[in-house]
C-alpha atoms as a PDB file:
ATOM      1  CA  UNK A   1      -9.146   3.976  19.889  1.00  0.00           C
ATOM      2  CA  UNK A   2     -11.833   5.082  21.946  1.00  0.00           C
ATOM      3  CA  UNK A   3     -15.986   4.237  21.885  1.00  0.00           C
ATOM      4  CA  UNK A   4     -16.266   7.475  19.847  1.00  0.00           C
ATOM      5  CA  UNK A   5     -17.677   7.069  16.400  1.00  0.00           C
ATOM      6  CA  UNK A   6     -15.385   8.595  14.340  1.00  0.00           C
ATOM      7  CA  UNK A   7     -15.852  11.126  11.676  1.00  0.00           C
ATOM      8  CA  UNK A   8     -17.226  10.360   8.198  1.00  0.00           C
ATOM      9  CA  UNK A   9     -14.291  10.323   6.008  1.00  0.00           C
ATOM     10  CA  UNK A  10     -11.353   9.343   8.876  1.00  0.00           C
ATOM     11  CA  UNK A  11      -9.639   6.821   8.744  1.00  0.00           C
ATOM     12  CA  UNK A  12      -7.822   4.820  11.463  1.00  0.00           C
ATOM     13  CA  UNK A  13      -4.296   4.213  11.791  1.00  0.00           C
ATOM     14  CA  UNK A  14      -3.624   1.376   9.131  1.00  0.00           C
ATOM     15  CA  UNK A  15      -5.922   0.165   5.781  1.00  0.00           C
ATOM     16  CA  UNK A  16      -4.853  -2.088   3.756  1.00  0.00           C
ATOM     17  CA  UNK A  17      -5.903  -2.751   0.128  1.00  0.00           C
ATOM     18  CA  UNK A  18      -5.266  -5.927  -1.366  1.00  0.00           C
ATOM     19  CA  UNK A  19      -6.457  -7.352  -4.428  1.00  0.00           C
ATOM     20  CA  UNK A  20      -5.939  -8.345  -8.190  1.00  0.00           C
ATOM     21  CA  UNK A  21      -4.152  -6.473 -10.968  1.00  0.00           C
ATOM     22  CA  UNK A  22      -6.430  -4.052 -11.773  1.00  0.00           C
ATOM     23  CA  UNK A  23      -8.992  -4.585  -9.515  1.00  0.00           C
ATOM     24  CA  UNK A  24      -9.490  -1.090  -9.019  1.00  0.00           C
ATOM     25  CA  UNK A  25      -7.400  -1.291  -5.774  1.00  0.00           C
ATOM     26  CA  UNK A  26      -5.334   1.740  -6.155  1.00  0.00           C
ATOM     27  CA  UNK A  27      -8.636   3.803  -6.901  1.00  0.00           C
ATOM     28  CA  UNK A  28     -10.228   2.941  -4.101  1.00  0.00           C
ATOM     29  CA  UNK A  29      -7.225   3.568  -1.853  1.00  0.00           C
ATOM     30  CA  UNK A  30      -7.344   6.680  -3.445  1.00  0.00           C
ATOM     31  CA  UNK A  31     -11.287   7.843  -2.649  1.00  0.00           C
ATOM     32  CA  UNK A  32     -10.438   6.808   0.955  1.00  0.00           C
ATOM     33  CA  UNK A  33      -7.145   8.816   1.559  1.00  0.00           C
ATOM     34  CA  UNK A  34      -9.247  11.596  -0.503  1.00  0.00           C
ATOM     35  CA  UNK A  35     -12.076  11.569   1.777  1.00  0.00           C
ATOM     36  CA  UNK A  36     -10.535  12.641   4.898  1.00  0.00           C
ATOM     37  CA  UNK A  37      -9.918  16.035   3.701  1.00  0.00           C
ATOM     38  CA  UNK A  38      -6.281  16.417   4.850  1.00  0.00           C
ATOM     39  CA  UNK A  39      -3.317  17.134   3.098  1.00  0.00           C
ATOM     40  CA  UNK A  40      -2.364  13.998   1.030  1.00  0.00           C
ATOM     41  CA  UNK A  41       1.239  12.382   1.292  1.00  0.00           C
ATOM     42  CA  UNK A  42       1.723   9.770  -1.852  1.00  0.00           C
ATOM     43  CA  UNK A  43       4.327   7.066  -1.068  1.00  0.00           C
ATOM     44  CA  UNK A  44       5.176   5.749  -4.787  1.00  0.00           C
ATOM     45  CA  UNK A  45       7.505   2.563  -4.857  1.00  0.00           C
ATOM     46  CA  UNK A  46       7.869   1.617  -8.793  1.00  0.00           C
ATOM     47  CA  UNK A  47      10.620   2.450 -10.661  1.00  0.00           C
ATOM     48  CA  UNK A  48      10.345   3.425 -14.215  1.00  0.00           C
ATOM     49  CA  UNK A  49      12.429   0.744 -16.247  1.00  0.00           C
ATOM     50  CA  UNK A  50      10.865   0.939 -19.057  1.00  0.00           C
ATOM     51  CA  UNK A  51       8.994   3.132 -21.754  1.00  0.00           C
ATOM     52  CA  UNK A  52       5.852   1.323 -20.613  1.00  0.00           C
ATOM     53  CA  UNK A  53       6.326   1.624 -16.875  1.00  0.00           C
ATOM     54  CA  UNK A  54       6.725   5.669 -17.250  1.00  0.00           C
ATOM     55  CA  UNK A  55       3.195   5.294 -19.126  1.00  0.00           C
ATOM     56  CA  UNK A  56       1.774   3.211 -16.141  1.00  0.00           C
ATOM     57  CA  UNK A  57       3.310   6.137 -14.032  1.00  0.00           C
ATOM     58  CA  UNK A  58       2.490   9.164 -15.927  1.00  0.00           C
ATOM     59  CA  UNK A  59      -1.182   7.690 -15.921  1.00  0.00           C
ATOM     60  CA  UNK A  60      -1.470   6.988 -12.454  1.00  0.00           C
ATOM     61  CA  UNK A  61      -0.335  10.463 -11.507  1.00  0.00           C
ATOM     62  CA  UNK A  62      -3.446  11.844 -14.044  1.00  0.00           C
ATOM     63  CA  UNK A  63      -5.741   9.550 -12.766  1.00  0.00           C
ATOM     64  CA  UNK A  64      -4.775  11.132  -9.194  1.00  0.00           C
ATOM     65  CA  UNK A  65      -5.286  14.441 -10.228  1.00  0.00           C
ATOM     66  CA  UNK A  66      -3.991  17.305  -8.227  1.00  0.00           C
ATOM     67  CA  UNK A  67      -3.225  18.040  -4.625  1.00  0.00           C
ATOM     68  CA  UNK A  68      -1.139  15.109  -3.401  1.00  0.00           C
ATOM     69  CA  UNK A  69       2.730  15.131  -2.679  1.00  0.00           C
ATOM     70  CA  UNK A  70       4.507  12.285  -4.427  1.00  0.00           C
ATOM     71  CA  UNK A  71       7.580  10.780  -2.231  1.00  0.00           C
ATOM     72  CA  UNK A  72       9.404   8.622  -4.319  1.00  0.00           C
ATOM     73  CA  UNK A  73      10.438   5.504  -2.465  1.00  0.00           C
ATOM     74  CA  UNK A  74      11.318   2.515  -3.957  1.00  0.00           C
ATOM     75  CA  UNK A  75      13.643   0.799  -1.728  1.00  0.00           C
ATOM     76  CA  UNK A  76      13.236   2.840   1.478  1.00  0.00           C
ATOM     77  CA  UNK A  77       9.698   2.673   2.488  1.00  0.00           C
ATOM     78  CA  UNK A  78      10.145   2.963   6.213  1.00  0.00           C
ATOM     79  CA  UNK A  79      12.349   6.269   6.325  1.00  0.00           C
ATOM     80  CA  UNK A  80       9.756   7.926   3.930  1.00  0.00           C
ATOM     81  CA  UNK A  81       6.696   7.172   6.149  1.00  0.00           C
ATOM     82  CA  UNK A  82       8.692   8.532   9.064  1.00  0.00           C
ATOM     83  CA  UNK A  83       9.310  11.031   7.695  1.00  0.00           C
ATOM     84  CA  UNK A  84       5.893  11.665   7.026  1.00  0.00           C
ATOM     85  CA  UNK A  85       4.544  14.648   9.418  1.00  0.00           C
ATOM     86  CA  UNK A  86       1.442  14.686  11.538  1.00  0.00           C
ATOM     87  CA  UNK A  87      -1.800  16.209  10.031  1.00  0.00           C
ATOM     88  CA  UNK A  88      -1.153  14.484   6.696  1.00  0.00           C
ATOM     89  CA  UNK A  89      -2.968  11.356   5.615  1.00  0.00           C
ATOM     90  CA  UNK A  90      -0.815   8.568   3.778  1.00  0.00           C
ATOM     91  CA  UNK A  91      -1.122   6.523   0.398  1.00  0.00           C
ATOM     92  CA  UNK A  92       1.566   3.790  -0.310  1.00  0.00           C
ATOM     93  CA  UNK A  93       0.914   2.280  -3.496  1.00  0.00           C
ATOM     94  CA  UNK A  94       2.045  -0.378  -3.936  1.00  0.00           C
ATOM     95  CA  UNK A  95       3.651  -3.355  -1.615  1.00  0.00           C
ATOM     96  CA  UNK A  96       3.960  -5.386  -4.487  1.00  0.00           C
ATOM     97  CA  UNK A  97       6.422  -3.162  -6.298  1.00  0.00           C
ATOM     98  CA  UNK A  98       8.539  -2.347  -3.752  1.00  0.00           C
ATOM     99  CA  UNK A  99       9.188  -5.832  -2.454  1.00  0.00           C
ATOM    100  CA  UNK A 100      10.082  -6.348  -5.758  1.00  0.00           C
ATOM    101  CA  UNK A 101      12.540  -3.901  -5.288  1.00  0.00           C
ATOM    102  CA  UNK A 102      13.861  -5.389  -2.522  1.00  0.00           C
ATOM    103  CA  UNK A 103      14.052  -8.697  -3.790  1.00  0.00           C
ATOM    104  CA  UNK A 104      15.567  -7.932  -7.006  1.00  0.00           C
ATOM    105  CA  UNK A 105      18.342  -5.741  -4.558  1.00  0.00           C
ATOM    106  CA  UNK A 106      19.117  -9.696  -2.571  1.00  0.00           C
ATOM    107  CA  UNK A 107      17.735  -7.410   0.592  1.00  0.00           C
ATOM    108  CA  UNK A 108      16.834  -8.854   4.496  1.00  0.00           C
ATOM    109  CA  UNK A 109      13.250  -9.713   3.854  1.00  0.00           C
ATOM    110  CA  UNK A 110      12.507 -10.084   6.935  1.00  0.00           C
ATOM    111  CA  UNK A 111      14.675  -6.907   8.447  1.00  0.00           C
ATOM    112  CA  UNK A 112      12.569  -4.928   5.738  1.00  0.00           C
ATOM    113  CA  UNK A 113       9.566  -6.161   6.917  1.00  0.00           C
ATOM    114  CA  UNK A 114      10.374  -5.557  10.752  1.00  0.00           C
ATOM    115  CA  UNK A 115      11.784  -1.465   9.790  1.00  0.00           C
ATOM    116  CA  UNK A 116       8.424  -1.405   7.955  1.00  0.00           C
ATOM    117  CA  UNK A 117       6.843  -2.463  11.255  1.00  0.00           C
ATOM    118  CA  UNK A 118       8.139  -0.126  13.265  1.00  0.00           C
ATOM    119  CA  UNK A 119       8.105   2.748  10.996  1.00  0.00           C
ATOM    120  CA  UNK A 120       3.948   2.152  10.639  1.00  0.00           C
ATOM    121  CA  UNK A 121       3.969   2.504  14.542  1.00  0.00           C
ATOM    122  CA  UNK A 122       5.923   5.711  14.553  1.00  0.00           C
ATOM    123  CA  UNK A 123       4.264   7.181  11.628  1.00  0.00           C
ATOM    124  CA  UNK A 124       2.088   9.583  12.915  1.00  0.00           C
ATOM    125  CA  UNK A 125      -0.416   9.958   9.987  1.00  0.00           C
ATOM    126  CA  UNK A 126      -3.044   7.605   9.054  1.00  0.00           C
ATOM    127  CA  UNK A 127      -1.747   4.795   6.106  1.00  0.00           C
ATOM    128  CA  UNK A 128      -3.517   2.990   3.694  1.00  0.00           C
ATOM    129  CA  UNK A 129      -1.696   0.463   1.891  1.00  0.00           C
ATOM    130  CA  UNK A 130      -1.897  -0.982  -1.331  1.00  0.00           C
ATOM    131  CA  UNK A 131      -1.202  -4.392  -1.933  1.00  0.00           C
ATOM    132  CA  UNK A 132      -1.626  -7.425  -4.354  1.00  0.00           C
ATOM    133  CA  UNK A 133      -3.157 -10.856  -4.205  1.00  0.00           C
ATOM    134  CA  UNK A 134      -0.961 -13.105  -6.075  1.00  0.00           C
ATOM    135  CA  UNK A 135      -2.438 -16.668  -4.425  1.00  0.00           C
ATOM    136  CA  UNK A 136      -5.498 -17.139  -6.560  1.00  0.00           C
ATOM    137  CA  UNK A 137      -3.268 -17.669  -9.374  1.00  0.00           C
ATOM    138  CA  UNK A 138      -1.505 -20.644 -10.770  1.00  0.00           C
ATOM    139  CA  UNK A 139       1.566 -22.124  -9.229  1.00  0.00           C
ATOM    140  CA  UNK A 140       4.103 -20.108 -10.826  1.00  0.00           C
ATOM    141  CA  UNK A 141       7.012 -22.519 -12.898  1.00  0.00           C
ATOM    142  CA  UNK A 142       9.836 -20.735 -11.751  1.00  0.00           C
ATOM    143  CA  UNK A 143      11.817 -20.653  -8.340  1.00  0.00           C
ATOM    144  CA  UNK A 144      12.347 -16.793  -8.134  1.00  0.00           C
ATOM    145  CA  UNK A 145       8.348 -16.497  -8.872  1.00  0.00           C
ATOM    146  CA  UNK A 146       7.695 -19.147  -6.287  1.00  0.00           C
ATOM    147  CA  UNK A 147       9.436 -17.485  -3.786  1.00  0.00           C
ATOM    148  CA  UNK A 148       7.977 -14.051  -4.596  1.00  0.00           C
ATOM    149  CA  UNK A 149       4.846 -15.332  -4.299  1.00  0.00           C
ATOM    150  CA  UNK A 150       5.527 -16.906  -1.120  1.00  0.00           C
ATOM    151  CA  UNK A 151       7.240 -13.621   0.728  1.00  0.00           C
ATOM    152  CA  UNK A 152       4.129 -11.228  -1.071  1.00  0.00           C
ATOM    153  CA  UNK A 153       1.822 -13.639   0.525  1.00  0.00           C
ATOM    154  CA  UNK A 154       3.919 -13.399   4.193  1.00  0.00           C
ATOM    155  CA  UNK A 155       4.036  -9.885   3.724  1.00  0.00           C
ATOM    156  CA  UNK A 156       0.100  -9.172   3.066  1.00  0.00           C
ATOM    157  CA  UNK A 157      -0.629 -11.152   5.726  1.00  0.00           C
ATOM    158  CA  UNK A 158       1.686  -9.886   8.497  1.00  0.00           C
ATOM    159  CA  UNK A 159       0.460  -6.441   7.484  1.00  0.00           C
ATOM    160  CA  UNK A 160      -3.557  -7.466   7.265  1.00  0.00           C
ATOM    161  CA  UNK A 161      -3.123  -8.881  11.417  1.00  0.00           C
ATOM    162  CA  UNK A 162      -1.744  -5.665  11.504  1.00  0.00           C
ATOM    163  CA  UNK A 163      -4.306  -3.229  10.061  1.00  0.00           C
ATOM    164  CA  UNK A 164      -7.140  -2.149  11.789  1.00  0.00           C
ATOM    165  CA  UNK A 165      -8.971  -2.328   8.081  1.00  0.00           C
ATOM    166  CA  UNK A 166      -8.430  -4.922   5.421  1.00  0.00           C
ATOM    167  CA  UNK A 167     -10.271  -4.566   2.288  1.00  0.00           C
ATOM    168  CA  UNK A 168     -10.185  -6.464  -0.682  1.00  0.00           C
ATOM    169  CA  UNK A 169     -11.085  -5.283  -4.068  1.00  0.00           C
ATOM    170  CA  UNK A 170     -12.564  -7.273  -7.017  1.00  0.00           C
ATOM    171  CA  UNK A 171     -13.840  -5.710  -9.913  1.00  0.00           C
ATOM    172  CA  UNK A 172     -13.447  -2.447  -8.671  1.00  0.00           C
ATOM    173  CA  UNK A 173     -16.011  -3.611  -5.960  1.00  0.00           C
ATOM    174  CA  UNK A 174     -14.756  -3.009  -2.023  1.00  0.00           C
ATOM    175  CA  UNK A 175     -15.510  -5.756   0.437  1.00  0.00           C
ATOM    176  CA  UNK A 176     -14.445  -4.945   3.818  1.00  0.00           C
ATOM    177  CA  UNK A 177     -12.750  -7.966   5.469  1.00  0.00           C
ATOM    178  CA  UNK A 178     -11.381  -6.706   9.022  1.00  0.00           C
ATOM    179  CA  UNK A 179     -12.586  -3.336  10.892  1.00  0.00           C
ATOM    180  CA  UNK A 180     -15.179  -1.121   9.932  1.00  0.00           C
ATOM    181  CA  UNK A 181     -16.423  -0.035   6.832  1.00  0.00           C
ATOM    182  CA  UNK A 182     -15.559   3.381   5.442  1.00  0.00           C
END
């Protein structure tokens, strides 16, 4: 990047939003992809299991209003953000659900995380990520839950040294922790 202040409303290459179950993460991911005026690519990774999940969905997509394409992508993040073509700006909500995915499918954690690596270096569009924080919480009493919460936590923070903006949201409230602010 060079000394140039950038625009209002850009973005650089990689944000990522982390925070709480409704925090108001996704919404703020939202405004920020929104403000930079370009064409907006959405990069969806939950699957609709359930009568209550298709709510979640069918709200989200409201609450987003118009104007965004919606790439469905629950297991193969990294193709759909190359895929992803210059000029276009990029939401991927969320991390959390789509390593999920990947863990309920017994994938290569760590080959996921490395493809997702190198597809945010050839993706030419800006990306903001979404992302939960699942270590405030209590130690969870399972094994499976334990080691979820142990690869989400590996996985926010390989992508947060990453990012050239972290930002964490609590109670709908945006504190940026790495970069500059919006």
């Amino acid at each position: 990047m060079t000394g140039s202040p950038r625009p209002a409303g850009s973005l650089p290459p990689l944000t990522l939003v982390i925070g709480g179950a409704r925090s108001g993460k996704s919404r703020h991911a939202e405004a920020l992809v929104a403000a930079t005026g370009l064409p907006r690519t959405y990069i969806a990774t939950a699957e609709a299991w359930d009568d209550e999940m298709r709510a979640r969905i069918a709200q989200h997509r409201t609450d987003r209003g118009a104007g965004w394409q919606t790439v469905e992508a629950p297991q193969d993040l990294a193709p759909a953000l190359c895929a992803v073509p210059a000029g276009r700006v990029v939401l991927v909500d969320c991390l959390t659900l789509w390593l999920t995915n990947r863990m309920l499918a017994d994938a290569d954690l760590s080959e996921d995380t490395a493809a997702l690596l190198r597809a945010l270096d050839a993706c030419p569009a800006p990306v903001v990520m979404v992302t939960n924080e699942l270590g405030w919480s209590i130690v969870p009493e399972n094994a499976l839950a334990r080691r979820f919460r142990d690869a989400q936590g590996r996985l926010n923070q390989t992508l947060a040294a990453r990012a050239d903006r972290v930002v964490t949201v609590i109670a709908g409230l945006p504190l940026v922790l790495k970069g500059a602010p919006a």
